[in-house]
N, C-alpha and C. Protein backbone atom coordinates (compact mmCIF):
# COMPACT_ATOMS: atom_id res chain seq x y z
N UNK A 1 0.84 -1.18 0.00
CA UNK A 1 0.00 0.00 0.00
C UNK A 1 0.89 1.24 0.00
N UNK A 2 0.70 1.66 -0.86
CA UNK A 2 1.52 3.40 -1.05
C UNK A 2 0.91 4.54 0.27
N UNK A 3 2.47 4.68 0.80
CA UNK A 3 1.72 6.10 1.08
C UNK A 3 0.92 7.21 1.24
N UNK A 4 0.22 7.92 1.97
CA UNK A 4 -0.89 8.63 1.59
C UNK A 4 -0.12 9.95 1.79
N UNK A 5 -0.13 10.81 0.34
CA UNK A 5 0.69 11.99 0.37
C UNK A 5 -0.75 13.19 0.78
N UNK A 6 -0.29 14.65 0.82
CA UNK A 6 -1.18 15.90 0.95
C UNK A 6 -1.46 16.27 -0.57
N UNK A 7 -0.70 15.78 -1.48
CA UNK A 7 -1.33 16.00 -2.88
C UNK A 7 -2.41 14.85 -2.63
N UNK A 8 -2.14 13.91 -2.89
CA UNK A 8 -3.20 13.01 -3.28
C UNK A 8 -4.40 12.97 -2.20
N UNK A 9 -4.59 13.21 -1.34
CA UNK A 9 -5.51 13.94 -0.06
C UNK A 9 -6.22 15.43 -0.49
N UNK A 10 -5.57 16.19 -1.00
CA UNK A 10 -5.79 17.44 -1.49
C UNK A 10 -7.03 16.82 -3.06
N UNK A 11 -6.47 16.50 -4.10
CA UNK A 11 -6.82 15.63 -5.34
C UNK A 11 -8.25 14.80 -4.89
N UNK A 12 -8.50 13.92 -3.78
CA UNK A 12 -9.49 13.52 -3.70
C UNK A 12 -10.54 14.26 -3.01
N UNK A 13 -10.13 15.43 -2.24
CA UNK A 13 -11.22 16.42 -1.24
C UNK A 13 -11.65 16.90 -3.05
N UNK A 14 -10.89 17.53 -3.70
CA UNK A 14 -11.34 18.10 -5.18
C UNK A 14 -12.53 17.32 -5.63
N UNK A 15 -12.13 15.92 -5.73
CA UNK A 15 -13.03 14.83 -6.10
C UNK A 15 -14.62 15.06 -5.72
N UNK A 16 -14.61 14.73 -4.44
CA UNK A 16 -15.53 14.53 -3.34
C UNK A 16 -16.44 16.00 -4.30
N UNK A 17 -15.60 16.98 -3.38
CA UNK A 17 -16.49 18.31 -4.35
C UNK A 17 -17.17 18.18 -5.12
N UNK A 18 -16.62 18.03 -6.21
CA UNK A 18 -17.14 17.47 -7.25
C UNK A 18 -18.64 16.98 -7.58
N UNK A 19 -18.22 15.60 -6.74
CA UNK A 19 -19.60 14.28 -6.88
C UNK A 19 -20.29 15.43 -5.85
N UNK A 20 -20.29 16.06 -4.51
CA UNK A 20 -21.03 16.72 -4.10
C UNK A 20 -22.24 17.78 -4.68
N UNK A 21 -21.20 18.53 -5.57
CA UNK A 21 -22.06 19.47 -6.45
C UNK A 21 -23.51 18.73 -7.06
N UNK A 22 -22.82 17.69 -7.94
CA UNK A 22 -23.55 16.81 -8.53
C UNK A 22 -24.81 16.50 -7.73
N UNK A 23 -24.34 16.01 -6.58
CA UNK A 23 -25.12 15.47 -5.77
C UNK A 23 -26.35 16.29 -5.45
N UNK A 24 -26.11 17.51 -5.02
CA UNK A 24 -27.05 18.51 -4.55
C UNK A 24 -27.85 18.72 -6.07
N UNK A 25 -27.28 18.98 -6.90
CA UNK A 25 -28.14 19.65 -7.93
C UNK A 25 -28.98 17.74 -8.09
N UNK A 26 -28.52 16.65 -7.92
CA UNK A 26 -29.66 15.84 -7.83
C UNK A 26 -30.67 15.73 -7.01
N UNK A 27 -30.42 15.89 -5.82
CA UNK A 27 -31.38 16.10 -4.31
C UNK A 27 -32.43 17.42 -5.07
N UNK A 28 -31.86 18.42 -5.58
CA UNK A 28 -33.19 19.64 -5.98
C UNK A 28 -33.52 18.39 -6.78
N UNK A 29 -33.51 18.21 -8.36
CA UNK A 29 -34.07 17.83 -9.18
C UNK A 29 -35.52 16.58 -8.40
N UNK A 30 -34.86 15.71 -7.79
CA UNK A 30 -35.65 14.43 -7.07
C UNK A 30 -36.84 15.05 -6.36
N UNK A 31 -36.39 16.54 -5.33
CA UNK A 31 -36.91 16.81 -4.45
C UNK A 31 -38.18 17.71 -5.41
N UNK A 32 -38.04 18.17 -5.99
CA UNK A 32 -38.85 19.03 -7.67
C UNK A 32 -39.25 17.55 -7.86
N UNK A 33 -39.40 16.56 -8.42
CA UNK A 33 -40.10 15.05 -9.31
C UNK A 33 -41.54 14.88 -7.71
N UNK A 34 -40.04 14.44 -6.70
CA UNK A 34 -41.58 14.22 -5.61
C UNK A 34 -42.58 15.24 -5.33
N UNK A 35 -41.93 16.71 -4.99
CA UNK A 35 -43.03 17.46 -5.34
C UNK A 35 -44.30 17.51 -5.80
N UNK A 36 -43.69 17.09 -7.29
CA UNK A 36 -45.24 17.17 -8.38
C UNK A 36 -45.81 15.98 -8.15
N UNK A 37 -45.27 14.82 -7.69
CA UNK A 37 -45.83 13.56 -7.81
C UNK A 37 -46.98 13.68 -6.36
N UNK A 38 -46.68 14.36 -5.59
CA UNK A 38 -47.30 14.53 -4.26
C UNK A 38 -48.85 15.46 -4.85
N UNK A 39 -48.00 16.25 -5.26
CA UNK A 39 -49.63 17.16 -5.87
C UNK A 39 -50.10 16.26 -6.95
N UNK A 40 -49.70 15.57 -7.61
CA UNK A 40 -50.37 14.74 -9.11
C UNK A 40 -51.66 13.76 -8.16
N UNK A 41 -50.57 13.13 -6.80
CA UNK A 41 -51.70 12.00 -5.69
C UNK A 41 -52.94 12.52 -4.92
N UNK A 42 -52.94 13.95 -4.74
CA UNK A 42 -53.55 14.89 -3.99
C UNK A 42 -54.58 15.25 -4.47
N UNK A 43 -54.07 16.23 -5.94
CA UNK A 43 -55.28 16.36 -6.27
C UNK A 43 -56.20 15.34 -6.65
N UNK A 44 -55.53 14.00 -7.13
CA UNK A 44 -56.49 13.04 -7.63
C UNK A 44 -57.12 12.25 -6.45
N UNK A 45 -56.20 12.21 -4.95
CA UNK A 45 -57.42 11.52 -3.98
C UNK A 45 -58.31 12.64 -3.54
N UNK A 46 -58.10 13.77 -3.73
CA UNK A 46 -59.15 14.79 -3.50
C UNK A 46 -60.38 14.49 -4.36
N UNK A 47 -59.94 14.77 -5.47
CA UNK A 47 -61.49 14.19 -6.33
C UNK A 47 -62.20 13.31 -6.49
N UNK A 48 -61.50 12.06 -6.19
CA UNK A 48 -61.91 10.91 -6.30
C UNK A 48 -62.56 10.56 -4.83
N UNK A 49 -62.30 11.11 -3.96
CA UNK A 49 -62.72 11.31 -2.66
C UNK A 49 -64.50 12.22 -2.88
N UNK A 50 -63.85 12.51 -3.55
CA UNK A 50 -65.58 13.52 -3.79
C UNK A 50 -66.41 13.11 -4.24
N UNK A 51 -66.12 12.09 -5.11
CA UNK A 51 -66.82 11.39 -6.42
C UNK A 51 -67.49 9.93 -5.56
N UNK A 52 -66.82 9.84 -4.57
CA UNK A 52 -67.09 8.49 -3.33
C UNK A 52 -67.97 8.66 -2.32
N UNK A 53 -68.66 7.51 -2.19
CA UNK A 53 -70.17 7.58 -1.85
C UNK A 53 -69.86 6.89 -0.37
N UNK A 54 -70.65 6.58 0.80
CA UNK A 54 -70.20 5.66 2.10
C UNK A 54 -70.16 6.50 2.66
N UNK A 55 -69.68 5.55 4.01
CA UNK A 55 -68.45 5.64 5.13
C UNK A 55 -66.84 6.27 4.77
N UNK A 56 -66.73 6.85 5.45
CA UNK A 56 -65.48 7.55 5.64
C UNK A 56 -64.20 6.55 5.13
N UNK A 57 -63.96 5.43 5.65
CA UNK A 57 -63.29 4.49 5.16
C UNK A 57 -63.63 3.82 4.25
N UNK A 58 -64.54 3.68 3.96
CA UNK A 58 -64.84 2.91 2.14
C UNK A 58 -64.58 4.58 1.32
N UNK A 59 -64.67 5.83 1.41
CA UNK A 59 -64.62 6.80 0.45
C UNK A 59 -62.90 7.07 0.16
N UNK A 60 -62.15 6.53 1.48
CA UNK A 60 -61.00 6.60 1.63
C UNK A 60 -60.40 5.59 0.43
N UNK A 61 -60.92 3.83 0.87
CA UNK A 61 -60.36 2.98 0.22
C UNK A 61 -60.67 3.33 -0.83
N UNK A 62 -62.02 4.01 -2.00
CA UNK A 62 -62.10 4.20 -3.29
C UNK A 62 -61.25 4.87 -3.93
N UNK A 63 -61.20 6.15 -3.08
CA UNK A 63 -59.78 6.92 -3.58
C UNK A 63 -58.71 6.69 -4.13
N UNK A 64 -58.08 5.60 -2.98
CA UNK A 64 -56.78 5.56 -3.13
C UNK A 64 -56.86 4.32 -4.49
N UNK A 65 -57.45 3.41 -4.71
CA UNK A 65 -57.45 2.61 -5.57
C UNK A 65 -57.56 3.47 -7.09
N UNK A 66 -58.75 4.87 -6.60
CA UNK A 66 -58.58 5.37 -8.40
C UNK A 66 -57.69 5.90 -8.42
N UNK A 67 -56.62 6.17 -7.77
CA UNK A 67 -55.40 6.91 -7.36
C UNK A 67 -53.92 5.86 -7.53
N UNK A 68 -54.23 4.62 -7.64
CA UNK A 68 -53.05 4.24 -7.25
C UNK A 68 -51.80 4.02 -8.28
N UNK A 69 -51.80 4.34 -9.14
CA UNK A 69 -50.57 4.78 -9.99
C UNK A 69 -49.87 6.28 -9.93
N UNK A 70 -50.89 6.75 -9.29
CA UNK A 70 -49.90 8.65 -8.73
C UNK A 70 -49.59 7.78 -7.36
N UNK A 71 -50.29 7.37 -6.40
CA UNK A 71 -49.45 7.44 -5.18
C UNK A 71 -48.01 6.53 -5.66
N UNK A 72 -48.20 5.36 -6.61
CA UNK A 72 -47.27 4.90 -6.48
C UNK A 72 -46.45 5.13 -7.12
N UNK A 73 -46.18 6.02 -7.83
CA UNK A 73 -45.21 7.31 -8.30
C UNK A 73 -44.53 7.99 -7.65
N UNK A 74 -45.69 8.51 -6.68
CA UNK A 74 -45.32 9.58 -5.02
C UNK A 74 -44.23 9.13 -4.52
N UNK A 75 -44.56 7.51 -4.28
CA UNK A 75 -43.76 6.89 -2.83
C UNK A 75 -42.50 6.73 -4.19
N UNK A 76 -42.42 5.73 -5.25
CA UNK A 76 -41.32 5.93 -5.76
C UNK A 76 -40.25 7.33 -5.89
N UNK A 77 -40.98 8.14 -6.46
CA UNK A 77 -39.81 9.74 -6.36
C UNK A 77 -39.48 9.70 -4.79
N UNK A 78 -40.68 9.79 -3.93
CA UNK A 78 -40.25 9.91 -2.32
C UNK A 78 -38.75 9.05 -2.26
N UNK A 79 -38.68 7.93 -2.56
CA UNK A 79 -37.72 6.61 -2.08
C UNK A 79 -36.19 7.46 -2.97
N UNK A 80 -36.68 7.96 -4.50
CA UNK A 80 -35.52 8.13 -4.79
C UNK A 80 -34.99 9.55 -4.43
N UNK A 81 -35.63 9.94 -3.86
CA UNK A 81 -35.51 11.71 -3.22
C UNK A 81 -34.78 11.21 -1.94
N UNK A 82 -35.04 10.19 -1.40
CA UNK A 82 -34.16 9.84 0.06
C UNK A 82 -32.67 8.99 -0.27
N UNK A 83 -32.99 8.36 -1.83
CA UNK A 83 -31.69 7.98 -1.62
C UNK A 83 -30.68 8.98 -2.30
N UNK A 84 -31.19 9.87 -2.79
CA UNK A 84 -30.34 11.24 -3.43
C UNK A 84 -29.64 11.79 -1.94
N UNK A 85 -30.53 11.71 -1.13
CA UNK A 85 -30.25 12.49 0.05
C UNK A 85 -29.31 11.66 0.86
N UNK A 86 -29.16 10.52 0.77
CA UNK A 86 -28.51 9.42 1.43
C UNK A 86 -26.66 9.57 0.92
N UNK A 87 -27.15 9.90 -0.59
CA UNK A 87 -25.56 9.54 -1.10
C UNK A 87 -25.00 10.72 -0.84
N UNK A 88 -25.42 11.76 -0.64
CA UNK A 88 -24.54 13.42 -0.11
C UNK A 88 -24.68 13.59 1.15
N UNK A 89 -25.30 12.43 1.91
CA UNK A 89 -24.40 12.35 3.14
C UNK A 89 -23.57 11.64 3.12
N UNK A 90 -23.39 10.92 2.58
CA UNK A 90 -22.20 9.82 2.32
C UNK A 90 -21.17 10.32 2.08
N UNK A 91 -21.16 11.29 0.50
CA UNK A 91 -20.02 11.82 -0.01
C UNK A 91 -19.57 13.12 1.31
N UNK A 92 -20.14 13.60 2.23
CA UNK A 92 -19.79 14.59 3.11
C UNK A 92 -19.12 14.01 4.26
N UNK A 93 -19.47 12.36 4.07
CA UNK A 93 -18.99 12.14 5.43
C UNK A 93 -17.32 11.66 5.14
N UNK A 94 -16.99 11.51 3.55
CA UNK A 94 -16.05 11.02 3.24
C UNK A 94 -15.06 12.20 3.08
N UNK A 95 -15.47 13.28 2.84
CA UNK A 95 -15.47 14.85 2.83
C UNK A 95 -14.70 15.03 3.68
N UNK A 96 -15.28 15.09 5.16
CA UNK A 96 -14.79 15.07 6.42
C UNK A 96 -13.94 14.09 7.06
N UNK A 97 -13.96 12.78 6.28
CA UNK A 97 -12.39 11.90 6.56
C UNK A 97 -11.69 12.39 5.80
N UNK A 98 -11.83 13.19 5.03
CA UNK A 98 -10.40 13.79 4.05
C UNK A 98 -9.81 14.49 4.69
N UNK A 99 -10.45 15.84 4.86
CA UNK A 99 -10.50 16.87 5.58
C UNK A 99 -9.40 16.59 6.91
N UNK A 100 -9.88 15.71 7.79
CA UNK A 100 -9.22 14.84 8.96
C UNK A 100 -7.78 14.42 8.71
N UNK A 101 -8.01 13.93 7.65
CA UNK A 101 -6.55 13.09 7.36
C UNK A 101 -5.95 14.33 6.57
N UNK A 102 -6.06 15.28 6.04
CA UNK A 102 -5.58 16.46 5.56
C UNK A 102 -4.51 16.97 6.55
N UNK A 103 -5.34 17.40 7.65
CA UNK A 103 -5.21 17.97 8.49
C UNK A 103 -4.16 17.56 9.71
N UNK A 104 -4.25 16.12 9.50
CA UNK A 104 -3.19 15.02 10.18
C UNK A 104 -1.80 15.10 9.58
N UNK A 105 -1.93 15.24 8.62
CA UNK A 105 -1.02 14.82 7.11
C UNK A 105 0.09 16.14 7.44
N UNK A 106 -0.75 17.26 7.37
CA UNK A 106 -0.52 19.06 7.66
C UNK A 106 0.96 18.98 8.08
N UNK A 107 1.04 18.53 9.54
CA UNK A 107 2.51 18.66 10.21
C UNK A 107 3.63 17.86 9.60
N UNK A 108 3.20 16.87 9.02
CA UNK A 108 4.46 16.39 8.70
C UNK A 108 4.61 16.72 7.10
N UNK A 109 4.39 17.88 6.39
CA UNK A 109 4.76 18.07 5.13
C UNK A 109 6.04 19.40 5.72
N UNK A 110 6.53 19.16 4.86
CA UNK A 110 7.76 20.21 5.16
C UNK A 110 7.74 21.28 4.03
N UNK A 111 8.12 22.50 4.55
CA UNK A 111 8.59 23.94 3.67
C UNK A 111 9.33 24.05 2.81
């Protein structure tokens, strides 16, 4: 195993950056998809809720059944909106072992 120099520590914090940027401008985009997918489920159990005759829980269950390709849209963007959010904590936490070992590294580079 080679050495771990302050260039190549320096070179991968760059990295990290990088996939970070990325990362965030994916978290908006996901977090914008679930958005609309939330209003696409809403307005349609709203109406379909209206259009439903019964008990409170049978007008509920009709809903969601004329509904169930937006909710299950919803929960999909939801799932991939959390794992957008999952991987830029990841890349931050790797961020901050750089950072660490940067910082370790610091004293023993010489002038």
């Amino acid at each position: 195993m080679d050495p771990v120099t302050q260039v190549a520590v320096e070179e991968r914090i760059r990295e990290i950056d990088a996939l970070l940027e990325r990362a965030m401008h994916q978290v908006r985009k996901r977090a914008i998809e679930a958005a609309d997918t939330d209003v696409a489920y809403k307005v349609c159990h709203a109406k379909a809720y209206r259009l439903a005759e019964g008990p409170v829980a049978e007008r509920e269950a009709e809903a969601l059944l004329a509904c169930e390709s937006e909710y299950s849209a919803r929960k999909n963007a939801e799932a991939v909106l959390l794992s957008a959010q999952e991987a830029g904590r990841n890349l931050r936490s790797q961020m901050e072992g750089q950072r660490s070992l940067a910082a370790n590294l610091r004293p023993l580079v010489t002038s």
